[in-house]
N, C-alpha and C. Protein backbone atom coordinates (compact mmCIF):
# COMPACT_ATOMS: atom_id res chain seq x y z
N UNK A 1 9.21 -2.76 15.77
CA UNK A 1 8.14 -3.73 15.78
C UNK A 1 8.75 -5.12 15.67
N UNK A 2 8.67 -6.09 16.77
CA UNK A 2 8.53 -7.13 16.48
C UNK A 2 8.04 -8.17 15.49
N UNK A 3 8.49 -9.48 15.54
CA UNK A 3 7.84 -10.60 14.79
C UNK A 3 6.96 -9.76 13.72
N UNK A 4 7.43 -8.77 12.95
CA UNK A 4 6.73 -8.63 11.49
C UNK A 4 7.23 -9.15 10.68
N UNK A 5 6.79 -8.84 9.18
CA UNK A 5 7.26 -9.03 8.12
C UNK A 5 8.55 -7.95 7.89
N UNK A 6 9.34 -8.46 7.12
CA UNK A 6 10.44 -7.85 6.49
C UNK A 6 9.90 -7.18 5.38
N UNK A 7 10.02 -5.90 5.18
CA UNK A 7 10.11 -4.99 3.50
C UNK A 7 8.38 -5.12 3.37
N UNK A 8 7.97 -4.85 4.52
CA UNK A 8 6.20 -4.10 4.01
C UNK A 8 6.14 -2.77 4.40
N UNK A 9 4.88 -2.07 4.27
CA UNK A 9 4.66 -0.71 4.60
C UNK A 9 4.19 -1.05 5.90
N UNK A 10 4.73 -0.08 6.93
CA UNK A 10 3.57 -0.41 8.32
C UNK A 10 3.64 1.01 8.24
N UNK A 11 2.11 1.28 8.57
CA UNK A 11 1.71 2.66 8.80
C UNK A 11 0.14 2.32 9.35
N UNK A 12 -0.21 3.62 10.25
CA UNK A 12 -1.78 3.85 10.39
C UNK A 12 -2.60 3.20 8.86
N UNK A 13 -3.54 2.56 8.66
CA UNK A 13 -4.39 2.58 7.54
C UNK A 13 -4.99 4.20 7.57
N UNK A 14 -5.02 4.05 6.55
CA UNK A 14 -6.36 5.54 5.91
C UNK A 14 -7.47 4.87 5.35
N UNK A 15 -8.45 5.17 5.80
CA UNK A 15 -9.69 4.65 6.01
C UNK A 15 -10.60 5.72 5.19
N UNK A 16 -10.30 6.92 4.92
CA UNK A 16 -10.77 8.09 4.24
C UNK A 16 -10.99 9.22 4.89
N UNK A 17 -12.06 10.04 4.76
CA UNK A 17 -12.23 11.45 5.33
C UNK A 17 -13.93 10.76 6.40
N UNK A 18 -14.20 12.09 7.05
CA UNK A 18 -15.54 11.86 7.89
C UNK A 18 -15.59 12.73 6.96
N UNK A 19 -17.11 12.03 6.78
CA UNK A 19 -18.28 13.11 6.19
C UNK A 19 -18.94 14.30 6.82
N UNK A 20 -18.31 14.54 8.37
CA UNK A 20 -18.83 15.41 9.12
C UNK A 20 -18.51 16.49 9.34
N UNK A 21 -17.02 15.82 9.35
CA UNK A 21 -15.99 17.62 9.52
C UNK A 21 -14.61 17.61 8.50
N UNK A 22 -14.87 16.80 7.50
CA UNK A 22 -13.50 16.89 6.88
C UNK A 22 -12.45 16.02 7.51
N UNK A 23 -12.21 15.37 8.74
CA UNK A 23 -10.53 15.56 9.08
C UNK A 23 -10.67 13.92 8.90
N UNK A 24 -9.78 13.28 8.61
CA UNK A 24 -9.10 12.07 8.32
C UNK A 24 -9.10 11.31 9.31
N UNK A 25 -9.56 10.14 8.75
CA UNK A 25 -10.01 9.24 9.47
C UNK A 25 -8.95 7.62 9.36
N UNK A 26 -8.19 7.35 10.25
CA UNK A 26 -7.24 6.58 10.79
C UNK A 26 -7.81 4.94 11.20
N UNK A 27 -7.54 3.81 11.14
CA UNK A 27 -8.06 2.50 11.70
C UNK A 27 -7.31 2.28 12.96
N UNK A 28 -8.28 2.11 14.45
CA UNK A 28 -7.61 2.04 15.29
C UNK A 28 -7.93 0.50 16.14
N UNK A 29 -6.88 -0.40 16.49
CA UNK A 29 -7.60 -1.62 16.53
C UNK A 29 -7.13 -1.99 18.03
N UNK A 30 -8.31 -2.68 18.57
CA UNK A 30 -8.54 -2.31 20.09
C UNK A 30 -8.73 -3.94 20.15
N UNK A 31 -7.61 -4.11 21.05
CA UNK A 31 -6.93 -5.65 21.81
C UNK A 31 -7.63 -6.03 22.92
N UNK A 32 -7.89 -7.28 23.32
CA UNK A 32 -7.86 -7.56 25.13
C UNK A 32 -6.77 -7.66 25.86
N UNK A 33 -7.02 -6.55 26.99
CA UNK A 33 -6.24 -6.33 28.15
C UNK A 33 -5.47 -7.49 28.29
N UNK A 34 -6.10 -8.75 28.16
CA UNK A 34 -5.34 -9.94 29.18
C UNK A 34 -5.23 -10.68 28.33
N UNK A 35 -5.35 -11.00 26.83
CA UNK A 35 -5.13 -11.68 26.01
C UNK A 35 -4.12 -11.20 24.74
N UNK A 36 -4.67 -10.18 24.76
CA UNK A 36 -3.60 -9.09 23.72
C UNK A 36 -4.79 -9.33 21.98
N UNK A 37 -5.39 -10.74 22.54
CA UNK A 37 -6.17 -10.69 20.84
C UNK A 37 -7.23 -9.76 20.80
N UNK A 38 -7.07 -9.71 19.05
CA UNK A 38 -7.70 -8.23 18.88
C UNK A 38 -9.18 -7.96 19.15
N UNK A 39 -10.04 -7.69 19.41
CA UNK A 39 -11.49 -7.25 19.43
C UNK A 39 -11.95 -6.87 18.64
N UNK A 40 -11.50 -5.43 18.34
CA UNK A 40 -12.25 -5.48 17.52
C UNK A 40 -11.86 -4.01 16.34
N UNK A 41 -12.22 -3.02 15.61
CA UNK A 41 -11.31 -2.60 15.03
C UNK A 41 -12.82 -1.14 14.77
N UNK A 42 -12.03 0.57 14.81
CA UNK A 42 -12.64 1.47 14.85
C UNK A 42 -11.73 2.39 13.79
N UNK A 43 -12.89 3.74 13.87
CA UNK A 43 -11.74 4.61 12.88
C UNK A 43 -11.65 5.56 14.00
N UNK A 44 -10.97 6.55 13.94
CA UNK A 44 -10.19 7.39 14.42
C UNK A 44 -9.85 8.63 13.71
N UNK A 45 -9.97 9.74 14.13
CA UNK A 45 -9.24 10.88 13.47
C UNK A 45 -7.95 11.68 14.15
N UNK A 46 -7.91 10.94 15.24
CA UNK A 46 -6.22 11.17 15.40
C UNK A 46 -5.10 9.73 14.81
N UNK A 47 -4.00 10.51 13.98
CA UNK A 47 -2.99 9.72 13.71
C UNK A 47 -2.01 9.21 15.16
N UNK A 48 -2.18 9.93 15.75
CA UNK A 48 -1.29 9.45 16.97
C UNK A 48 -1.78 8.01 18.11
N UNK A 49 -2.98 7.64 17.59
CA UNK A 49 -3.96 7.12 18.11
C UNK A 49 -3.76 5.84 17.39
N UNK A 50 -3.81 6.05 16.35
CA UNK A 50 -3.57 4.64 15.41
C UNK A 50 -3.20 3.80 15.56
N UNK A 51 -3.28 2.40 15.07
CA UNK A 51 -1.92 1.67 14.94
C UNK A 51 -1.64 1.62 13.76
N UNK A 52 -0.09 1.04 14.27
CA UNK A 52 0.30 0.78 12.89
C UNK A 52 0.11 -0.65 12.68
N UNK A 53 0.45 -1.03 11.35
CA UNK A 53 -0.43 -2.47 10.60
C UNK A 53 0.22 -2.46 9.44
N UNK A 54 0.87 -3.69 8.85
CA UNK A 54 1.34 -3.88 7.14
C UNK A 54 0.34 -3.39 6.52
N UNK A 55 0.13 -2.39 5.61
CA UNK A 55 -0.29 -2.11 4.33
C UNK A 55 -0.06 -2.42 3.57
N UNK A 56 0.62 -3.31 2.93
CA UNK A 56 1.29 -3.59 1.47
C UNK A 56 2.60 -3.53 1.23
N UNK A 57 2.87 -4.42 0.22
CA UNK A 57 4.86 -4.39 0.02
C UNK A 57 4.73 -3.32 -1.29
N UNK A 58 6.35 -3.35 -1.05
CA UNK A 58 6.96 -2.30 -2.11
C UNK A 58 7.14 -3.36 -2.96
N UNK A 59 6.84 -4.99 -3.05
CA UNK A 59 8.04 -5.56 -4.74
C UNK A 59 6.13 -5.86 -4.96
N UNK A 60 6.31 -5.75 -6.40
CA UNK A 60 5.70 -6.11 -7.26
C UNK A 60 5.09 -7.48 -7.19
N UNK A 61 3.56 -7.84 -7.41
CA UNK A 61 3.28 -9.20 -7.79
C UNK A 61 3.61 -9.79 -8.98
N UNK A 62 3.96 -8.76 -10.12
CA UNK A 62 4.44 -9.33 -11.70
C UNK A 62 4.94 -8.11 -12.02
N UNK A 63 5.82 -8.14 -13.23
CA UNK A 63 6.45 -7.25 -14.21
C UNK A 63 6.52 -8.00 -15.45
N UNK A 64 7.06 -6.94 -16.80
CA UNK A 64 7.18 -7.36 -18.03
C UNK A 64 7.44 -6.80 -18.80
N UNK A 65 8.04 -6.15 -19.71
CA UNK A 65 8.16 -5.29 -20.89
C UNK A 65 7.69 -6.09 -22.11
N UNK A 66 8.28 -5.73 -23.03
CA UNK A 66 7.77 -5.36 -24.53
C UNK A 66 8.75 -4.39 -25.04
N UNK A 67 9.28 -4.88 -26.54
CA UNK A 67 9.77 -3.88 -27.30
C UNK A 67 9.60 -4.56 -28.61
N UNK A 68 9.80 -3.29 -29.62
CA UNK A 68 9.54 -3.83 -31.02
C UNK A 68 11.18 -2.66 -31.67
N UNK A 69 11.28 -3.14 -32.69
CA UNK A 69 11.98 -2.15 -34.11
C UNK A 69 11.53 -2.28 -35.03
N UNK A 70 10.82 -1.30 -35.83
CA UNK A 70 10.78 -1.70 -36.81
C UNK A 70 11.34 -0.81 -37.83
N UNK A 71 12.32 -1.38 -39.31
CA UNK A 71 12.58 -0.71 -39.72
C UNK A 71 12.35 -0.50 -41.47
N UNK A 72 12.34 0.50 -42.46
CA UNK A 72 12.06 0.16 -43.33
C UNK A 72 12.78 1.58 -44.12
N UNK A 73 13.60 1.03 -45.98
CA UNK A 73 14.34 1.96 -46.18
C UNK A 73 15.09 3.38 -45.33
N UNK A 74 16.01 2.31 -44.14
CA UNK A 74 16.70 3.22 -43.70
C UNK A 74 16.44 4.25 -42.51
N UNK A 75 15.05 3.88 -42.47
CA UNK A 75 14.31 4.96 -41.06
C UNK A 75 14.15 3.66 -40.04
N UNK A 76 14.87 3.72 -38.96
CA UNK A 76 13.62 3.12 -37.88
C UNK A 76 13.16 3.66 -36.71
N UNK A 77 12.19 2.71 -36.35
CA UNK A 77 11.88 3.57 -35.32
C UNK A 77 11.12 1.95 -34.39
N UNK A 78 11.63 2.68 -33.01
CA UNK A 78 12.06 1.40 -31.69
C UNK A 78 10.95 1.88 -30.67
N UNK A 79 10.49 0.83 -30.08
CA UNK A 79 9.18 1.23 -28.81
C UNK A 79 9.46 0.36 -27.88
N UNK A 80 9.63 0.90 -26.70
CA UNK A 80 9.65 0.35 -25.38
C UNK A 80 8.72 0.16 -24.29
N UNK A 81 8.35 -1.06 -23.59
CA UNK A 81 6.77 -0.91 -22.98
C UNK A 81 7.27 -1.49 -22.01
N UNK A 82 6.97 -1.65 -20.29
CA UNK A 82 7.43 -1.89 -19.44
C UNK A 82 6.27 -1.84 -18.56
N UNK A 83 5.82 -2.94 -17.86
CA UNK A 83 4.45 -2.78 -16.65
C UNK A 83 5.23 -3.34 -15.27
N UNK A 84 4.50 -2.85 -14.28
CA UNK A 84 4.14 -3.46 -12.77
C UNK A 84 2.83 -3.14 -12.30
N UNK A 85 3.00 -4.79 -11.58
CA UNK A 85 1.45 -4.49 -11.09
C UNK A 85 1.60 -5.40 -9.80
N UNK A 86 0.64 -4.81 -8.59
CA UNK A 86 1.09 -5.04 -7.28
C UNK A 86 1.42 -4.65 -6.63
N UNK A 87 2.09 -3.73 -6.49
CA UNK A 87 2.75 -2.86 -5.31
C UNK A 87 2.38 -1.38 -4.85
N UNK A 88 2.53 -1.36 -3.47
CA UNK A 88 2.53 -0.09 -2.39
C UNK A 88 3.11 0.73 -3.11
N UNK A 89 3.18 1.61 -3.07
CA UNK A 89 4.52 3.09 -3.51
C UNK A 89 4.00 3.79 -2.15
């Protein structure tokens, strides 16, 4: 793929299931012939049909931990806390 982004997900979107028959339903987005801009945008239950499209990055919008020790006559005891939030997997 051309002129994309570097380090996103490109894949078919998943759009969910049909309520009709079960099978998975794909976003398929339909261009002009002579312009190439997009028109307009459908679902699909073939993956082969799809396009593909950035979904989301793998880095994080924020991170952060947290830790404490605390100790008292000789016992301690240590807690480690660590978040992300933002990102594809």
């Amino acid at each position: 793929m051309e002129n994309k982004e570097a380090f996103m997900w490109y894949m078919p979107k998943w759009l969910g299931v049909d309520p009709d028959n079960g099978d998975p339903l794909w976003e398929n987005i339909i261009y002009d012939e002579n312009t190439g801009e997009e028109i307009s945008r459908e679902a699909t239950n073939s993956y082969a049909n799809a396009d593909f499209q950035a979904v989301g990055s793998p880095f994080p919008d924020f991170n952060g931990g947290l830790g404490t020790l605390v100790s008292w006559k000789g016992l301690s005891l240590g807690a480690t806390f660590n978040y992300v939030y933002g990102m594809k997997l």
